[in-house]
Protein backbone atom coordinates (compact mmCIF):
# COMPACT_ATOMS: atom_id res chain seq x y z
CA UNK A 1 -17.65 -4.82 4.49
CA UNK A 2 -17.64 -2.99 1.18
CA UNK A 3 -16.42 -5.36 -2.33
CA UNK A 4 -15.48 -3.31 -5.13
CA UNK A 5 -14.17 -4.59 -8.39
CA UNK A 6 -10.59 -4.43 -8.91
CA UNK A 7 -9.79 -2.45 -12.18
CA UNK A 8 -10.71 -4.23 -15.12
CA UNK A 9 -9.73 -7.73 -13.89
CA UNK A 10 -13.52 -8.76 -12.59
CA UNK A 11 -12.22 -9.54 -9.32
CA UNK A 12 -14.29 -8.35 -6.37
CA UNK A 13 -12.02 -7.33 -3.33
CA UNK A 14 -13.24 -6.20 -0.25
CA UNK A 15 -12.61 -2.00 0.60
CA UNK A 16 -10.51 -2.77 3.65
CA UNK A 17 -7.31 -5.21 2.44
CA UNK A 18 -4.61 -6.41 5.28
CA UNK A 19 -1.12 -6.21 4.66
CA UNK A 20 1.16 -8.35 6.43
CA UNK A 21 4.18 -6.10 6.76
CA UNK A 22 4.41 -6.13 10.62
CA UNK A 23 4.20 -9.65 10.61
CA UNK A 24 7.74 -10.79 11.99
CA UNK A 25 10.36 -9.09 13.17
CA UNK A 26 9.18 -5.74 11.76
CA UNK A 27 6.22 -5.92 13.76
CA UNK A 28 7.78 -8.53 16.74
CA UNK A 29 4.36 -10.38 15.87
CA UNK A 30 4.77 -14.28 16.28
CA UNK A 31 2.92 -16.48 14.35
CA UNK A 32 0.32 -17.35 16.34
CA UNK A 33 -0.46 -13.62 16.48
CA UNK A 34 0.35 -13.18 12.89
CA UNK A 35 -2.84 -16.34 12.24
CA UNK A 36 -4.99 -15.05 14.82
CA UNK A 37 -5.05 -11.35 13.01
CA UNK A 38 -5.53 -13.21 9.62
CA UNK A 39 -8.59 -15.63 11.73
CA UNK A 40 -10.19 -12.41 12.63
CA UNK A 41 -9.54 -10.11 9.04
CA UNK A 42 -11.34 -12.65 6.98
CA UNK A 43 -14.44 -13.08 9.47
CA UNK A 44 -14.82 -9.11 9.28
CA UNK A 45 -14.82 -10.07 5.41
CA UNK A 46 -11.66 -8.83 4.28
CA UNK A 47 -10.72 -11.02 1.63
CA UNK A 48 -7.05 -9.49 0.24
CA UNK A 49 -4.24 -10.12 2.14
CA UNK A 50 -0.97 -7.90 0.66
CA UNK A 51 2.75 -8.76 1.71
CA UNK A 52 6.51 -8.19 0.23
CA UNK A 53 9.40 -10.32 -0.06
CA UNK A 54 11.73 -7.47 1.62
CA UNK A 55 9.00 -7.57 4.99
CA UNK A 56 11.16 -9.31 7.55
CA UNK A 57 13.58 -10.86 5.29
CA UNK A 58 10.68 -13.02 3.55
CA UNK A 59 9.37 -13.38 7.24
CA UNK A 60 5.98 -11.94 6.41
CA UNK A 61 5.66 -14.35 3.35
CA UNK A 62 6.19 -17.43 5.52
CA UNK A 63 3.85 -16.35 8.42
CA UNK A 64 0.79 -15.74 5.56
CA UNK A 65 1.69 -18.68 3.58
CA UNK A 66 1.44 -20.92 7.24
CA UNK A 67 -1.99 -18.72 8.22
CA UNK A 68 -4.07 -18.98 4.91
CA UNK A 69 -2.86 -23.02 4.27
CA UNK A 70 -6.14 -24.54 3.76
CA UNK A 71 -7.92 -21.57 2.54
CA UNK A 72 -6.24 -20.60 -0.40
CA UNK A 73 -8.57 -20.18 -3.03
CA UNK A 74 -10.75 -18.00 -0.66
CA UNK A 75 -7.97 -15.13 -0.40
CA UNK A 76 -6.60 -12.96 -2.79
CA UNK A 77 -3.22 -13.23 -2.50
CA UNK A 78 -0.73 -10.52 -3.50
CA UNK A 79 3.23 -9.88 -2.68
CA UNK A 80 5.84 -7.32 -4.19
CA UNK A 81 9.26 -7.73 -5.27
CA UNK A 82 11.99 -5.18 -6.45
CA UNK A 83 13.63 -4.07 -3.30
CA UNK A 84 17.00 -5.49 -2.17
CA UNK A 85 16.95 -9.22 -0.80
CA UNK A 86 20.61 -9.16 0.51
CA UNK A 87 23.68 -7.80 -0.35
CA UNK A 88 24.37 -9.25 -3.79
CA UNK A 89 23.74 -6.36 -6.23
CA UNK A 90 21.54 -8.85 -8.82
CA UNK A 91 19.46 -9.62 -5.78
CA UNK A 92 17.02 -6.61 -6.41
CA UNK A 93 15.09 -5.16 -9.24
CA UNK A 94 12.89 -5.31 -11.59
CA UNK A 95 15.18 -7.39 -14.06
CA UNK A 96 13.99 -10.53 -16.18
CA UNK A 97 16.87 -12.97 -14.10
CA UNK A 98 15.85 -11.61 -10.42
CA UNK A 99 11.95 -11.86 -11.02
CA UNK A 100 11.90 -15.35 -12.47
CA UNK A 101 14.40 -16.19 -9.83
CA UNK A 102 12.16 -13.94 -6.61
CA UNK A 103 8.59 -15.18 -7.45
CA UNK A 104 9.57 -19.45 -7.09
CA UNK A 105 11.28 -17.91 -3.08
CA UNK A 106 7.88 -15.92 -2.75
CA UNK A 107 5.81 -18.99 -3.56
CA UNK A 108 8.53 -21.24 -1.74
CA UNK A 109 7.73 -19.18 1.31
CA UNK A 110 3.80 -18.53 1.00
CA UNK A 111 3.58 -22.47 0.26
CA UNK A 112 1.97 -21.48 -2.70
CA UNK A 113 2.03 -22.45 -6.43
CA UNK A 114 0.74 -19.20 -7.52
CA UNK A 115 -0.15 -15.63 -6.49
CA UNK A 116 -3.22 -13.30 -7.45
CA UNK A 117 -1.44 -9.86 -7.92
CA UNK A 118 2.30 -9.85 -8.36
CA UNK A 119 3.52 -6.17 -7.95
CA UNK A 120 6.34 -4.57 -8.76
CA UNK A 121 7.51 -2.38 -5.54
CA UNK A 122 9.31 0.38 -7.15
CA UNK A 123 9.71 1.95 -10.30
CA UNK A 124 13.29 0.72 -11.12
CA UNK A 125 14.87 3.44 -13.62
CA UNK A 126 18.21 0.74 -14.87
CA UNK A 127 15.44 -1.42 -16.14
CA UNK A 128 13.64 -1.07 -19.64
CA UNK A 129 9.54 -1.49 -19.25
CA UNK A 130 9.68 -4.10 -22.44
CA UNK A 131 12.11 -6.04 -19.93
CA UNK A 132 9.92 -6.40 -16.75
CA UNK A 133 6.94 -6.70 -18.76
CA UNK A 134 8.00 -9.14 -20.82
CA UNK A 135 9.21 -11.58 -17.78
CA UNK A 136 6.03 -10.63 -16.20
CA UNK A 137 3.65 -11.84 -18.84
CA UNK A 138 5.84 -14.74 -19.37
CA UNK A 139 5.52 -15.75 -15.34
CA UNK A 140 1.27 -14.94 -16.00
CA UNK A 141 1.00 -17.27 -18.85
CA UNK A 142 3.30 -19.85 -16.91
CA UNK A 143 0.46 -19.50 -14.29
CA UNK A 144 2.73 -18.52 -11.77
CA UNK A 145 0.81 -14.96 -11.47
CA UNK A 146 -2.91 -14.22 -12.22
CA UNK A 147 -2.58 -10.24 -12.70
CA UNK A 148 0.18 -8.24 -11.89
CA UNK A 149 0.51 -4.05 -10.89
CA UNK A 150 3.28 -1.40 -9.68
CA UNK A 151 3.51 0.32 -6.72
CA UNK A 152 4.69 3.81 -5.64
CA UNK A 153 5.17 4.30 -9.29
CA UNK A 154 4.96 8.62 -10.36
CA UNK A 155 2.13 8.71 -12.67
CA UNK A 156 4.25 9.47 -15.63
CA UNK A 157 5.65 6.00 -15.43
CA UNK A 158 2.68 4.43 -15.07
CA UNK A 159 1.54 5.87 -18.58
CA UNK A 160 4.99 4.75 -19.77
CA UNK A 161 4.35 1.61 -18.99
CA UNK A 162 0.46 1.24 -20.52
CA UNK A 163 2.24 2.31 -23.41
CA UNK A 164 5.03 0.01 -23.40
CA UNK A 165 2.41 -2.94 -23.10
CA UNK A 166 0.61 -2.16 -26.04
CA UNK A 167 3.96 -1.35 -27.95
CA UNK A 168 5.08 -4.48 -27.69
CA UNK A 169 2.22 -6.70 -27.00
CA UNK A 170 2.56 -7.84 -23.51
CA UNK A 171 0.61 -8.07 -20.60
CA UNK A 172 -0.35 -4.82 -18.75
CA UNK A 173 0.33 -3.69 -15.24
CA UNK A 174 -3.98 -3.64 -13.65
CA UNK A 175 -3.18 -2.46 -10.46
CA UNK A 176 -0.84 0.33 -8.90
CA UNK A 177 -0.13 0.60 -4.95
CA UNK A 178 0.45 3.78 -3.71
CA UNK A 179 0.77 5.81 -0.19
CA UNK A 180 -2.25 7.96 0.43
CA UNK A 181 -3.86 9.32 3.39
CA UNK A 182 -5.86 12.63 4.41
CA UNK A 183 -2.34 14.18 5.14
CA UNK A 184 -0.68 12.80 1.98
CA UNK A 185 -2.67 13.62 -1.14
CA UNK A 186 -0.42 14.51 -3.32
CA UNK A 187 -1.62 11.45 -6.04
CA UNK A 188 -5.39 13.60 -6.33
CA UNK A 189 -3.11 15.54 -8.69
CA UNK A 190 -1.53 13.13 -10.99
CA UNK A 191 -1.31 9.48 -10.02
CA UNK A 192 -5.40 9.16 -9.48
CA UNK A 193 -6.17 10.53 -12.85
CA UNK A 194 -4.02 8.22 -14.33
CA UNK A 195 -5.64 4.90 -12.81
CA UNK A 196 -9.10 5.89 -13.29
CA UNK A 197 -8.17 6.81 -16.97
CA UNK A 198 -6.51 3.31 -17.62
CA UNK A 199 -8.85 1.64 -15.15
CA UNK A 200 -6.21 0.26 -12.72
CA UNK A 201 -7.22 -0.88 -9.49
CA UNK A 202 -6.07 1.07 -6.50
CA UNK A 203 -4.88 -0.56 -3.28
CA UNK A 204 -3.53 2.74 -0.89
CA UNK A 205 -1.07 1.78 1.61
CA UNK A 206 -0.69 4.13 4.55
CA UNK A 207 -3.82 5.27 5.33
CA UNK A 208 -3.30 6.21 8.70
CA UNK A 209 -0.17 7.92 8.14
CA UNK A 210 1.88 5.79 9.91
CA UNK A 211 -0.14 6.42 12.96
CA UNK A 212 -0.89 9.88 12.67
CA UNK A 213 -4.25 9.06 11.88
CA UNK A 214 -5.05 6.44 14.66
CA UNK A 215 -5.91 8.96 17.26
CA UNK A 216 -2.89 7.90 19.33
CA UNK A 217 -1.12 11.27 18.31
CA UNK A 218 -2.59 14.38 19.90
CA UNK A 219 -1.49 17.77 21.00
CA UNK A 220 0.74 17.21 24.18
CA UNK A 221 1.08 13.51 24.35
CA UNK A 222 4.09 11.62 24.64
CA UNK A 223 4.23 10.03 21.33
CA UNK A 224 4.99 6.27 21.47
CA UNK A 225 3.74 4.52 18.46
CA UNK A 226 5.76 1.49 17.22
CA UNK A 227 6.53 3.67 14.16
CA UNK A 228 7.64 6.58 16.26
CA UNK A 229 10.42 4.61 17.77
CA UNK A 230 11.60 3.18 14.19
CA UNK A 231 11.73 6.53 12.60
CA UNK A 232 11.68 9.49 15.74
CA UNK A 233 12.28 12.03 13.01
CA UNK A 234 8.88 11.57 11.40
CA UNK A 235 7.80 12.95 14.80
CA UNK A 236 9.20 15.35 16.06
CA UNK A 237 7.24 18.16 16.24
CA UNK A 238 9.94 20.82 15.81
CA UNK A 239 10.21 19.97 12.45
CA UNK A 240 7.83 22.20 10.18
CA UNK A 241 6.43 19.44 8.18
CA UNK A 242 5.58 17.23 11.60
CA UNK A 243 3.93 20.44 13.22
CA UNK A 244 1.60 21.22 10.16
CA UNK A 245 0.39 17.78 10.25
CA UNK A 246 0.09 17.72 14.01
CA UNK A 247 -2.14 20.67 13.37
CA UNK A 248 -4.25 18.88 10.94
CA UNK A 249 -5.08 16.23 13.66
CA UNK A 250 -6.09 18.42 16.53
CA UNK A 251 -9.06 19.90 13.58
CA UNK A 252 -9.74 16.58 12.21
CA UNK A 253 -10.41 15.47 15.38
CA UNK A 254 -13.14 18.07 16.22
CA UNK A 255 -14.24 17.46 12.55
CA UNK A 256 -14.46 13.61 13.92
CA UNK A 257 -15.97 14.19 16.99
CA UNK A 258 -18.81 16.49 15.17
CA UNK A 259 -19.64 13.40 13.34
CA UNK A 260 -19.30 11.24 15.96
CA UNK A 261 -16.70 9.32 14.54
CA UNK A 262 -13.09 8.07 15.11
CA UNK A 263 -10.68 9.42 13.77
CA UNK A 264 -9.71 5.71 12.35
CA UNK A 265 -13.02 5.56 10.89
CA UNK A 266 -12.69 9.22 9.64
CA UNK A 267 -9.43 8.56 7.72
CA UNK A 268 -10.11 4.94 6.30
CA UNK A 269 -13.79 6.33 5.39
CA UNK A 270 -11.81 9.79 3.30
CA UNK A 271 -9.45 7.52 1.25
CA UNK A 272 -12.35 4.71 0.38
CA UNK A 273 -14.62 7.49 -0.86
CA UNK A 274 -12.10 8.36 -3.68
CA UNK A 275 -13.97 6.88 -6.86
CA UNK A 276 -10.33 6.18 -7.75
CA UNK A 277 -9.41 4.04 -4.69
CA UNK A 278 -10.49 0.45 -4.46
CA UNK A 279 -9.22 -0.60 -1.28
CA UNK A 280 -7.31 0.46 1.71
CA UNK A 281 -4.21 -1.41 3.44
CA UNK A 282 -4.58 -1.63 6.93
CA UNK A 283 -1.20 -2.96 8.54
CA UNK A 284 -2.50 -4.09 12.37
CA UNK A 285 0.17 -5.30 14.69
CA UNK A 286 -2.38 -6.30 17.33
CA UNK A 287 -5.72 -8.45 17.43
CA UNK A 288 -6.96 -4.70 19.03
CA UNK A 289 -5.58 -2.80 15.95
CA UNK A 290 -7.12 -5.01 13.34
CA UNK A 291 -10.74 -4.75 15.11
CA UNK A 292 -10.44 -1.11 15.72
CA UNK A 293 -10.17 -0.75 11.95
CA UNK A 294 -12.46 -3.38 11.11
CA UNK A 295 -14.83 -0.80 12.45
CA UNK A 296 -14.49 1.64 9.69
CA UNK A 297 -15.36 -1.12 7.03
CA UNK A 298 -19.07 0.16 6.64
CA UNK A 299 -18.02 3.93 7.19
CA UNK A 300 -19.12 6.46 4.54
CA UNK A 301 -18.48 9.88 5.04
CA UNK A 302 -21.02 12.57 4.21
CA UNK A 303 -20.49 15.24 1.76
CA UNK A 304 -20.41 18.02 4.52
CA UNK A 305 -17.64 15.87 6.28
CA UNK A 306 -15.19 15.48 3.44
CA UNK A 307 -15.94 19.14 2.69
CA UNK A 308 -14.45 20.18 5.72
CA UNK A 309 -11.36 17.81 5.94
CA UNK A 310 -10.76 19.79 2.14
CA UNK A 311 -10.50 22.88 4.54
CA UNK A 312 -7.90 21.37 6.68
CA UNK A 313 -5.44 19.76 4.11
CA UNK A 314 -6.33 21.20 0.89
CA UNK A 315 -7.07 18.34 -2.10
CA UNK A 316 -3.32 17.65 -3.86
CA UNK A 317 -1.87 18.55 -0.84
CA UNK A 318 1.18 16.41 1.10
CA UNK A 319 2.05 17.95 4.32
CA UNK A 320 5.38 16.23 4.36
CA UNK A 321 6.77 16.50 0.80
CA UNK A 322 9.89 15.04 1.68
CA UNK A 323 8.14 11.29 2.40
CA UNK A 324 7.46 10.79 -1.08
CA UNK A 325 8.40 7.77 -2.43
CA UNK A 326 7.19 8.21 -6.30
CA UNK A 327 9.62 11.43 -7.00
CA UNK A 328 11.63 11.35 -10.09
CA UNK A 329 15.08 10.22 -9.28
CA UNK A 330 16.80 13.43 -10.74
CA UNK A 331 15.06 15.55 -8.08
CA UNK A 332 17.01 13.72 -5.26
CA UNK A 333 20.39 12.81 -7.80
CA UNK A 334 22.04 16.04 -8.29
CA UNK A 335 24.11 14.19 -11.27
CA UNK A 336 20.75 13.36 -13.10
CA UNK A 337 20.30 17.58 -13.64
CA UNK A 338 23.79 17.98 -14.74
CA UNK A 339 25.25 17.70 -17.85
């Protein structure tokens, strides 16, 4: 296993990081499978482990908090909050009341009287930057939170929000989270520049593509990937964006087999060797997932290699556009473009 430093903060975090989010009934992982993945992520030397409130209804946070209890202080610990917890409307957001109010469930449910990284898991356009930074400096210096970072956030926001910090003297966001993969690299163009010119530490989620990249998806196979039956429409292969990207696997997977690779190890080893990227999310539902991953830890990708997956999906590129999650709002609000 690699260890990088994350950002600015000191911290050294191993390249490979496990997030939790199929742990419960996302994933239909029990706990005992949920504890024997953890066992076996931090003997291969991971030594992050990522979840969300929003995984599983809190789920996720209760199966981490019962698998790291008595090794707390050897794990750094992060969660999210933001997205919708229910279906009262305050129950959401990046507001001063739900924060406070989110982080004592999250450390309720981890079992936990703090958390490394607390991150913020979408930009949230009702609330001001002075407001969520201000309740998050507030929970840091209450030593409920060590650091805290965004995630998904466009890169525009990200500056807005440096900015805001230093405006009005409050703690800084040291970390942003976003969705990156050989297929999707649409944040080469803006969001990377940004973090390696405030020094942010980068933890990509996605790095398979949801299974694209696993090797599981290949020209004239059934597709039957857990994600494939949550969201069929990512897959079908009639749709233009799924057929480009189905025809980016069949060549990355001569491109792997020339380097006698997998193509797990091929697309774990592209997004590490970003000088921008500190570690990758891996999201195993399976003992066999996590160690088939595990085995890209030590991968590093030769300079002939990641030319050629540039020839394939072109740097800045995101085969499917559409699966953004960082676009401005009034690009998918027609009544935030009107006056």
């Amino acid at each position: 296993m690699q260890y990088r430093t994350l950002g600015r903060t000191g911290v050294q975090v191993s390249s490979l990081a496990l997030g939790a989010m199929n742990f419960g009934t996302i994933g239909r992982t029990t706990q005992d499978e949920a504890t024997a993945i953890v066992d076996a992520a931090l003997e291969g030397g991971i030594n992050v482990i990522d979840t969300a409130d929003m995984y599983s209804d809190g789920e996720s946070e209760e199966m981490v908090g019962k698998a790291v209890a008595g090794r707390r202080d050897d794990i750094v610990l992060a969660t999210k909050a933001n997205m919708p917890m229910g279906d009262e409307r305050n129950h959401q957001g990046s507001s001063r009341r739900w924060l406070v109010t989110e982080l004592d469930n999250s450390l309720r449910r981890l079992g936990v009287d703090h958390v490394d990284l607390y991150q913020i898991h979408r930009w949230d356009p009702r609330t001001s930057d002075e407001e969520t930074l201000s309740a998050l400096t507030d929970l840091q210096r209450a030593g409920k939170i060590r650091y805290f970072g965004s995630s998904t956030f466009p890169a525009y926001r990200i500056v807005q929000a440096q900015w805001a910090a230093r405006e009005y003297h409050l703690s800084r966001y040291v970390t942003e989270q976003p969705s990156y993969s050989i297929l999707q690299r649409g944040i080469e163009t803006h969001v990377l520049p940004v973090t390696e010119q405030y020094g942010l530490g980068v933890l990509v989620w996605s790095p398979l593509a949801s299974g694209w990249l696993s090797g599981a998806i290949r020209e004239g196979r059934e597709v039957t990937t857990s994600r494939s039956r949550i969201m069929p429409q990512r897959f079908d292969t009639a749709v233009p964006a799924n057929r480009a990207r189905l025809d980016a696997v069949e060549r990355l997977a001569e491109v792997a087999d020339e380097a006698g690779l997998t193509m797990i190890q091929l697309a774990l080893g592209f997004v590490t060797a970003h000088p921008g990227v500190t570690s990758a999310l891996i999201g195993p539902r399976t003992l066999d997932h996590l160690h088939s991953q595990l085995a890209a830890a030590d991968t590093v990708l030769s300079a002939d290699v990641l030319d050629a997956i540039d020839t394939i999906v072109a740097p800045g590129t995101d085969l499917a556009a559409d699966e953004k999650f960082d676009t401005p709002p009034a690009l998918l609000n027609p009544s935030l473009r009107r006056r």
